[in-house]
Protein backbone atom coordinates (compact mmCIF):
# COMPACT_ATOMS: atom_id res chain seq x y z
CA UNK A 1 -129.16 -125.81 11.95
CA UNK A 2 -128.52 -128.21 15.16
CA UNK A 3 -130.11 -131.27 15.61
CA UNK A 4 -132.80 -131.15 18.73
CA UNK A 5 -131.72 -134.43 20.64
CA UNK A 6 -135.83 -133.86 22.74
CA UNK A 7 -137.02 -134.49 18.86
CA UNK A 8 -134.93 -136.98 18.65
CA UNK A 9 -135.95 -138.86 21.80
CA UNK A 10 -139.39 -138.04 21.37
CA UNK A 11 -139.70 -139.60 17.98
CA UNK A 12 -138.44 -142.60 19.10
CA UNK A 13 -141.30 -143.56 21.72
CA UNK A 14 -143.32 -141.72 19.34
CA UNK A 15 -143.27 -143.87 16.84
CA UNK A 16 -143.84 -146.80 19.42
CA UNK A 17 -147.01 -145.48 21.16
CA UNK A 18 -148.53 -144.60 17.56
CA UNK A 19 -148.30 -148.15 16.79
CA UNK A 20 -149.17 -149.57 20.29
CA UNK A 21 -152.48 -146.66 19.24
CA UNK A 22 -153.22 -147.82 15.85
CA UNK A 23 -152.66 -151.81 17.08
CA UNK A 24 -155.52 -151.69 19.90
CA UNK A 25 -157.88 -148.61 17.71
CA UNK A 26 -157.93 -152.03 15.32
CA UNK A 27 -158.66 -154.34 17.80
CA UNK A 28 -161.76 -152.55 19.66
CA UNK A 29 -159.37 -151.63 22.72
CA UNK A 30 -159.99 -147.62 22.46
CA UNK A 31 -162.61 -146.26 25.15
CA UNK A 32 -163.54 -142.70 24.07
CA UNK A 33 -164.58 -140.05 27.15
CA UNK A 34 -167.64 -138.09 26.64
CA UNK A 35 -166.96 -135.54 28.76
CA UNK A 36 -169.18 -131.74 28.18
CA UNK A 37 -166.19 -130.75 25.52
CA UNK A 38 -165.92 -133.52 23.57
CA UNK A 39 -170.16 -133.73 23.70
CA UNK A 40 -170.45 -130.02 22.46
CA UNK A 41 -168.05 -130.88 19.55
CA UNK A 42 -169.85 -134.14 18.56
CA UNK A 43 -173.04 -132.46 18.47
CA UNK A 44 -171.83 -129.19 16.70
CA UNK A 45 -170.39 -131.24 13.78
CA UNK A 46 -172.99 -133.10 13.31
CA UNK A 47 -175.29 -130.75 13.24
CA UNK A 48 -173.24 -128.80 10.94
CA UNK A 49 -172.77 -131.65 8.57
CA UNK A 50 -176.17 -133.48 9.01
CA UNK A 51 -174.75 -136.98 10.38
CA UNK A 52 -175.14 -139.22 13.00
CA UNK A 53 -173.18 -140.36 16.10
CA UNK A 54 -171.39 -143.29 14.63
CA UNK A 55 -170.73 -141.17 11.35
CA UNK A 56 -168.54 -138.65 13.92
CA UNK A 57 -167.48 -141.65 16.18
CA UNK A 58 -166.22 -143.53 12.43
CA UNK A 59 -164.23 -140.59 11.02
CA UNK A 60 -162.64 -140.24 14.63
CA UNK A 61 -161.21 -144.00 14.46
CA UNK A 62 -160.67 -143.87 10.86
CA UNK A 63 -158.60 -140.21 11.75
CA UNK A 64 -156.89 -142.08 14.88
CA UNK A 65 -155.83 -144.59 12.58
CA UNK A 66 -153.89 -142.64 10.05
CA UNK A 67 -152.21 -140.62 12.64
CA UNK A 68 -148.58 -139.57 11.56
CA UNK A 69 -145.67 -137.85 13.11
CA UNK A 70 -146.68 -134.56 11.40
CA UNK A 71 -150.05 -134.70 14.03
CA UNK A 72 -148.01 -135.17 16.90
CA UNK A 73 -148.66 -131.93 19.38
CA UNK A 74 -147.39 -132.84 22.95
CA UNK A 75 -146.51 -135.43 25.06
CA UNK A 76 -145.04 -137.01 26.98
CA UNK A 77 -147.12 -135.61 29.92
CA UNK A 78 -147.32 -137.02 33.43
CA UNK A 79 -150.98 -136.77 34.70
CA UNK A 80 -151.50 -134.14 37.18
CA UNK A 81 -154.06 -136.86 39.17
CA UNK A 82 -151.42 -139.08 41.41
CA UNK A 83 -153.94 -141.87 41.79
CA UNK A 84 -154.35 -142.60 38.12
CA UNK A 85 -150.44 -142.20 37.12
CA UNK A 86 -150.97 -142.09 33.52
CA UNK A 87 -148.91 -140.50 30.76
CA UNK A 88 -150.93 -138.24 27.95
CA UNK A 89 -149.75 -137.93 24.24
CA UNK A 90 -151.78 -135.17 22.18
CA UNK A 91 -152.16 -135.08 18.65
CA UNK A 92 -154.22 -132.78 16.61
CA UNK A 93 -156.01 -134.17 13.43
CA UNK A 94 -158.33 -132.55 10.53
CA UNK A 95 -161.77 -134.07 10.21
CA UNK A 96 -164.47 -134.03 7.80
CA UNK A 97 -164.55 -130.47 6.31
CA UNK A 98 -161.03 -129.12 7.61
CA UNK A 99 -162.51 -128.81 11.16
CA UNK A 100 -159.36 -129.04 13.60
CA UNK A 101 -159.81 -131.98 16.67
CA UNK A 102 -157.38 -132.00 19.54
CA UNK A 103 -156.94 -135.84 20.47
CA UNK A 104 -155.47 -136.54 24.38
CA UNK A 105 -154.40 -140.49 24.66
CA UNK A 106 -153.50 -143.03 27.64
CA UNK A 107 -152.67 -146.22 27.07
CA UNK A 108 -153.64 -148.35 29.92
CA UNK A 109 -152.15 -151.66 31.14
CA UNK A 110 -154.62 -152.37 33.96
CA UNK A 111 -156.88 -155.91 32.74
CA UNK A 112 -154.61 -156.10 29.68
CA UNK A 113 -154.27 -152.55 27.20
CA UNK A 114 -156.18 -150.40 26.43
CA UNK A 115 -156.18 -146.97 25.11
CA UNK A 116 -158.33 -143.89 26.94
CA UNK A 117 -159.74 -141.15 23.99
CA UNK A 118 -159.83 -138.62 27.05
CA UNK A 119 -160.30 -135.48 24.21
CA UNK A 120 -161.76 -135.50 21.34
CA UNK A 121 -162.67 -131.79 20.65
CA UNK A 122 -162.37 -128.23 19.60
CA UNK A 123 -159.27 -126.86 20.28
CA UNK A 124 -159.04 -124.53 22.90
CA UNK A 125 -155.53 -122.98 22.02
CA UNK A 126 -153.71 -123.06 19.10
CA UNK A 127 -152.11 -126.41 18.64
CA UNK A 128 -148.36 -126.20 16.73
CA UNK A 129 -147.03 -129.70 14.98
CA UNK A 130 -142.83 -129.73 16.14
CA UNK A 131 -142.78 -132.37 13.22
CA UNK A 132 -144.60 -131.24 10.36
């Protein structure tokens, strides 16, 4: 089997922005969207489960900061939006009874970093791990 130098590169910086993630996640730097998709997930989980807000909000941060290689989905993407310029990563990660959560990051470098939770829902496709 031959060695896929895009996995290779990819890891690299992978590894890099997971840290840079994990670093800010611990130091209250993470703004999370609440766009109508990531709303309707929220609100169907904790319905589901009986739980509050912050419960869903917690096990999303505490989720975000175990993130490994083997949840890595896509990225690096260039933003289709010229005046923001950012670059997406997408993970997908397993939450509270199995329930699948596709997870789109920025990381920000505007008033010092910062990382944008732009998704944090359902996913709408099937999401495939290249490194599990």
């Amino acid at each position: 089997m031959q060695n896929n130098p895009f996995k290779t590169i990819i890891k690299g910086k992978l590894e890099e922005v997971m840290v840079q993630i994990k670093d800010l996640l611990k130091n209250d730097c993470i703004h999370f969207l609440e766009t109508k998709k990531n709303i309707e997930t929220s609100r169907t989980i904790r319905r589901d489960l009986g739980i509050t807000h912050n419960d869903f909000m917690d096990e999303i941060k505490e989720a975000i900061s175990n993130l490994s290689m083997k949840n890595y989905f896509q990225g690096p993407e260039q933003d289709h939006n010229e005046k923001r310029d950012l670059i997406f990563w997408i993970f997908g990660i397993k939450i509270f009874e199995n329930k699948e959560i596709y997870l789109k990051f920025s990381i920000t470098e505007k008033e010092g970093q910062d990382i944008i939770c732009w998704s944090y829902h359902f996913p709408e496709d099937t999401i495939t791990y290249p490194f599990k």
